[in-house]
C-alpha atoms as a PDB file:
ATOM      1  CA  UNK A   1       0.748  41.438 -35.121  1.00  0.00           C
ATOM      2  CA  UNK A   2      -2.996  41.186 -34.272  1.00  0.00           C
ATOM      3  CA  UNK A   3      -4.015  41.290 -30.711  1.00  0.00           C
ATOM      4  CA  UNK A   4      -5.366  38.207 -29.430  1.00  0.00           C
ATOM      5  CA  UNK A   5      -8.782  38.426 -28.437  1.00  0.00           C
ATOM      6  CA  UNK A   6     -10.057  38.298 -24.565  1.00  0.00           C
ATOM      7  CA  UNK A   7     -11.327  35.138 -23.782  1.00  0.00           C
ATOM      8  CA  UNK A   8     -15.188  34.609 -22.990  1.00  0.00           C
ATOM      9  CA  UNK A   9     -15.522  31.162 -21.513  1.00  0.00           C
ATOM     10  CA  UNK A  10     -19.202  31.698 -20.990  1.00  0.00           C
ATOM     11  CA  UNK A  11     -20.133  32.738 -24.475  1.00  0.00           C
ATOM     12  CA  UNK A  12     -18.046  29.893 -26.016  1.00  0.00           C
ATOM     13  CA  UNK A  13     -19.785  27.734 -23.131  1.00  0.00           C
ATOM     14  CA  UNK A  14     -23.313  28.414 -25.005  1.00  0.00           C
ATOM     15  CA  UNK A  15     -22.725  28.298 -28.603  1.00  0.00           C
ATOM     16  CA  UNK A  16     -20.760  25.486 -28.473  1.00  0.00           C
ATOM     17  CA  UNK A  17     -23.875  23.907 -26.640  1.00  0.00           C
ATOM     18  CA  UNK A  18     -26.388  25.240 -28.843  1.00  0.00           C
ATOM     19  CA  UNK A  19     -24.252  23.673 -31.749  1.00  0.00           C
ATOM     20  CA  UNK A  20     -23.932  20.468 -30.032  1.00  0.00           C
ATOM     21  CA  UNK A  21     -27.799  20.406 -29.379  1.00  0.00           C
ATOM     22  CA  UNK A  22     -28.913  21.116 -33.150  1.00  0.00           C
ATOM     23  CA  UNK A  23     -26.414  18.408 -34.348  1.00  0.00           C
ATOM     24  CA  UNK A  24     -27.476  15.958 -31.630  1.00  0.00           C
ATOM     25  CA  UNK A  25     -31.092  16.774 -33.289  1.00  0.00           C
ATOM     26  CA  UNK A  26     -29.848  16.309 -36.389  1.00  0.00           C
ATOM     27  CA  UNK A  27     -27.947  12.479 -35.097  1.00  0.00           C
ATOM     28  CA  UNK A  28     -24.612  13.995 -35.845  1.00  0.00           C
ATOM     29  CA  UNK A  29     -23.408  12.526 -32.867  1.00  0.00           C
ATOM     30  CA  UNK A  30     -19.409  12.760 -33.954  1.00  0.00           C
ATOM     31  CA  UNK A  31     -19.469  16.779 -33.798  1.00  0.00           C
ATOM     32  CA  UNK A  32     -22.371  16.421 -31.176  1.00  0.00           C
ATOM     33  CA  UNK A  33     -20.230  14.720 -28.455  1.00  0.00           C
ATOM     34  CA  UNK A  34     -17.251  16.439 -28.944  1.00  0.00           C
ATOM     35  CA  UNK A  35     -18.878  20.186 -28.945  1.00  0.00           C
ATOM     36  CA  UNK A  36     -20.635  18.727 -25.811  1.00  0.00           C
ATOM     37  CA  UNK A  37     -17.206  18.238 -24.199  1.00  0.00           C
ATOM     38  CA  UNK A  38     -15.690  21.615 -25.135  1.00  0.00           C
ATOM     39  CA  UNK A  39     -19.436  22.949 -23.545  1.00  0.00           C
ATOM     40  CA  UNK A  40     -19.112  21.861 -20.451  1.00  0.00           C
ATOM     41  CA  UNK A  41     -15.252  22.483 -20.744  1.00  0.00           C
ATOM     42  CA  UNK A  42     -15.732  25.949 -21.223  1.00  0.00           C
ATOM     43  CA  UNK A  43     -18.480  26.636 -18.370  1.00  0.00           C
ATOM     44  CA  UNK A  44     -16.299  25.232 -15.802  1.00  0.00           C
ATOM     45  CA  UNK A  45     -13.639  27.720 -17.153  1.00  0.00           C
ATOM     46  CA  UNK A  46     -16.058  30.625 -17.238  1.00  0.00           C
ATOM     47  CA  UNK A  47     -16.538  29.539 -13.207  1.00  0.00           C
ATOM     48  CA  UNK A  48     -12.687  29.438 -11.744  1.00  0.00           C
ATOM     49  CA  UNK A  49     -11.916  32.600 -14.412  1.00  0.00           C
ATOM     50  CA  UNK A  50     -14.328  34.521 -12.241  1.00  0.00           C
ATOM     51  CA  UNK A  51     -13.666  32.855  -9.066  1.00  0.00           C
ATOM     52  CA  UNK A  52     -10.066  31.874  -8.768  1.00  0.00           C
ATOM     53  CA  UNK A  53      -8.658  34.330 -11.289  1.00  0.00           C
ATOM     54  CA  UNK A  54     -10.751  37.456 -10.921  1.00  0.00           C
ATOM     55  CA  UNK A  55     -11.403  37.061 -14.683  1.00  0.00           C
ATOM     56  CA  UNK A  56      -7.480  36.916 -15.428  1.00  0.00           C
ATOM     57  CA  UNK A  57      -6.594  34.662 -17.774  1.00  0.00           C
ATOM     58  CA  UNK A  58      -6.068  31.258 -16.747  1.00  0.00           C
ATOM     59  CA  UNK A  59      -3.140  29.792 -15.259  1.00  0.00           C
ATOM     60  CA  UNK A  60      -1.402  26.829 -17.770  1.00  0.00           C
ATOM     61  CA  UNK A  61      -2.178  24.095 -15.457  1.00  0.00           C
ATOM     62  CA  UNK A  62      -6.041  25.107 -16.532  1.00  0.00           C
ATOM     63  CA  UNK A  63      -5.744  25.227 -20.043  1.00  0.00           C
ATOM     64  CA  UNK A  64      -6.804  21.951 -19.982  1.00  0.00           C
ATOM     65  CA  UNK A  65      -9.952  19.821 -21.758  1.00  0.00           C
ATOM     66  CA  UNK A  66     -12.742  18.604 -20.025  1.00  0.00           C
ATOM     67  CA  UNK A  67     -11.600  14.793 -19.567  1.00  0.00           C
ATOM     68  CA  UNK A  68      -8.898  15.902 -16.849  1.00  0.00           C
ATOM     69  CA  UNK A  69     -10.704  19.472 -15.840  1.00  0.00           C
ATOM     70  CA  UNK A  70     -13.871  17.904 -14.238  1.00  0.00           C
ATOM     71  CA  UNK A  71     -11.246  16.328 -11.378  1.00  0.00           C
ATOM     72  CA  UNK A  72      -9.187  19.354 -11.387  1.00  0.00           C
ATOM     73  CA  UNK A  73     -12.772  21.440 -10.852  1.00  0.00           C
ATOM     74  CA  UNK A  74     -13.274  19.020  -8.351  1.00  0.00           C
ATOM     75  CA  UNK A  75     -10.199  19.374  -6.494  1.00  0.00           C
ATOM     76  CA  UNK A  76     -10.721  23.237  -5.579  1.00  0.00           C
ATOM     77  CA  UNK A  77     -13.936  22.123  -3.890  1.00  0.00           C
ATOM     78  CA  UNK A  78     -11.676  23.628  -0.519  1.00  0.00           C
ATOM     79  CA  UNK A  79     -12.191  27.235  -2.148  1.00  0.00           C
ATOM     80  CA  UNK A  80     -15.193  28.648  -0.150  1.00  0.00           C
ATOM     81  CA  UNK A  81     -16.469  30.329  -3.820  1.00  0.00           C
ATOM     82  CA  UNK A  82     -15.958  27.179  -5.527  1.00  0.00           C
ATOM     83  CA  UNK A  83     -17.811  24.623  -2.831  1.00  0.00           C
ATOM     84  CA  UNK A  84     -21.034  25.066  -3.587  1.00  0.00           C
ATOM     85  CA  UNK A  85     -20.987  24.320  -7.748  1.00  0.00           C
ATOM     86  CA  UNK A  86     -18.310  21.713  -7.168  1.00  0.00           C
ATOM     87  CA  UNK A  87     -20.318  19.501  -4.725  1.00  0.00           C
ATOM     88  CA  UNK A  88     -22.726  19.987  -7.979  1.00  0.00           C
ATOM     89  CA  UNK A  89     -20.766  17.418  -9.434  1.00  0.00           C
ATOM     90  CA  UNK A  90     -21.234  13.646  -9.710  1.00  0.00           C
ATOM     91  CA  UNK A  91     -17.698  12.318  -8.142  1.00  0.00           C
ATOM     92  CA  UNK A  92     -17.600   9.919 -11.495  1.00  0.00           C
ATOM     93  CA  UNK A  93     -16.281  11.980 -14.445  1.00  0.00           C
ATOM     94  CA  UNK A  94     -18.603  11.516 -16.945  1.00  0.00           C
ATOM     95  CA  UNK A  95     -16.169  13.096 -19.552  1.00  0.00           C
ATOM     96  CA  UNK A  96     -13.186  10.377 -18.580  1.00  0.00           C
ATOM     97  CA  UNK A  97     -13.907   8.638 -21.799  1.00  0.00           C
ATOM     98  CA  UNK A  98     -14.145  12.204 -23.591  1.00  0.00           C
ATOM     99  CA  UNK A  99     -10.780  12.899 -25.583  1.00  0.00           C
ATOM    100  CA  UNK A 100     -10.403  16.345 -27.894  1.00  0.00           C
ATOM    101  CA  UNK A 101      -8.579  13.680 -30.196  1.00  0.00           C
ATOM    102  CA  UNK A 102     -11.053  11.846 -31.102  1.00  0.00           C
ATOM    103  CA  UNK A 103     -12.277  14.966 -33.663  1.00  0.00           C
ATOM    104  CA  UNK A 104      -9.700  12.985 -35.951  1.00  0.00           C
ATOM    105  CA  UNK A 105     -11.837   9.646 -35.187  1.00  0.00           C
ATOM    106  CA  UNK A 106     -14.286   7.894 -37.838  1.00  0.00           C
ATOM    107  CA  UNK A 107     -18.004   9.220 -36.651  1.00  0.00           C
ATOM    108  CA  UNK A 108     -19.225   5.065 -36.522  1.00  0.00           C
ATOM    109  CA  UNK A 109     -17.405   4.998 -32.617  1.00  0.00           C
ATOM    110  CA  UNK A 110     -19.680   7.763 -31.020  1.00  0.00           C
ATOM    111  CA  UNK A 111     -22.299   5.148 -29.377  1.00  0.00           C
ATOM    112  CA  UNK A 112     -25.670   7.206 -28.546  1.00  0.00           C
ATOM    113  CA  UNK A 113     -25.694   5.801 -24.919  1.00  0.00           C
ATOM    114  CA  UNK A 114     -22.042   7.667 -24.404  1.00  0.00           C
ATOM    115  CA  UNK A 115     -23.378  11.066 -26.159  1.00  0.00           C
ATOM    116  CA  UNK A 116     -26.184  11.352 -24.115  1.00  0.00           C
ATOM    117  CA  UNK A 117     -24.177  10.770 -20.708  1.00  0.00           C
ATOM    118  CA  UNK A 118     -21.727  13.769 -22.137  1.00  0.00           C
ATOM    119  CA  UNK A 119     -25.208  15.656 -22.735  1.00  0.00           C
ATOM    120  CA  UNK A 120     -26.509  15.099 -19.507  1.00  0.00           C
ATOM    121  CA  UNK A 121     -22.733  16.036 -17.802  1.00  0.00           C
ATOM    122  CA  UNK A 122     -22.763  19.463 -19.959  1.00  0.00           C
ATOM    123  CA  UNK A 123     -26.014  20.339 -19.110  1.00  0.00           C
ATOM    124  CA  UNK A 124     -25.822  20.312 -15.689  1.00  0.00           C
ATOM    125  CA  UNK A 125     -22.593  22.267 -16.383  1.00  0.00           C
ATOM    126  CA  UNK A 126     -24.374  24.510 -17.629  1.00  0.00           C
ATOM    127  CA  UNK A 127     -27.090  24.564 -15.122  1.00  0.00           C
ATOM    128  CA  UNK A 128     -24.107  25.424 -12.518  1.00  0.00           C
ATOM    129  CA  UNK A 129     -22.976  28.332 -14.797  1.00  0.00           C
ATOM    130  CA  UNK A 130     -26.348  30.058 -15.205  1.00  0.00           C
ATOM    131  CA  UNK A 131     -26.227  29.427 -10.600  1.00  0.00           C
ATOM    132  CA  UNK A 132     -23.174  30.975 -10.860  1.00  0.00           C
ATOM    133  CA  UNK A 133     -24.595  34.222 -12.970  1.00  0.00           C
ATOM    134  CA  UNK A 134     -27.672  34.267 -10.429  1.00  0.00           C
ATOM    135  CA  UNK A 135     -24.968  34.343  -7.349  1.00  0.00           C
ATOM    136  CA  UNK A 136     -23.300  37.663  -9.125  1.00  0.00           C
ATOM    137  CA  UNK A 137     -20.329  35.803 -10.798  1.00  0.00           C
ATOM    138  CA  UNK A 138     -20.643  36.767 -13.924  1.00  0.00           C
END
């Protein structure tokens, strides 16, 4: 049986962005807003693995998608690692609308108003990520 391999939040937290951004270019917005989700998804993750879970794994209640993470992020906001990038955060989840079902959804749905608010939410996800590498996280 093959070894499954580490997990590398913050590598999956880029190309899934820099897919996301070509296709966006390119007014895929289907594949665009759902890579956005799974972007900023995996940036938060690539913050509490380093923070919370000393790069462990992560704990089941965290192997969650970016719709119910964002409040769960929030929540931790007690953790003094965690206080500064979480009060980052706009208190409305901008990914509440975001479901990873909807990659079985026809592509006419994605509205270009509701893409770009997921773009906006990832990249300041992202923004908090490369913080996080400049405080020594990662």
């Amino acid at each position: 049986m093959a070894q499954q391999p580490k997990e590398d939040y913050k590598d999956a937290h880029e190309r899934h962005w820099e897919d996301a951004e070509y296709l966006f270019q390119a007014e895929r917005l289907a594949n665009a807003d759902h890579l956005y989700g799974l972007s900023a998804e995996c940036a938060l993750k690539a913050i509490l693995a380093r923070t919370k879970f000393s790069g462990a794994q992560l704990p089941r209640e965290f192997r969650i998608h970016i719709n119910q993470l964002w409040d769960s992020f929030r929540s931790l906001a007690e953790d003094r690692y965690l206080s500064r990038y979480a009060a980052s955060l706009p208190q409305d989840n901008p990914f509440s609308d975001w479901q990873i079902s909807q990659r079985y959804c026809n592509r006419n749905i994605f509205a270009q108003d509701t893409v770009e608010n997921h773009r906006r939410a990832a990249e300041l996800v992202g923004r908090l990520l490369l913080e996080a590498k400049k405080d020594g996280l990662l």
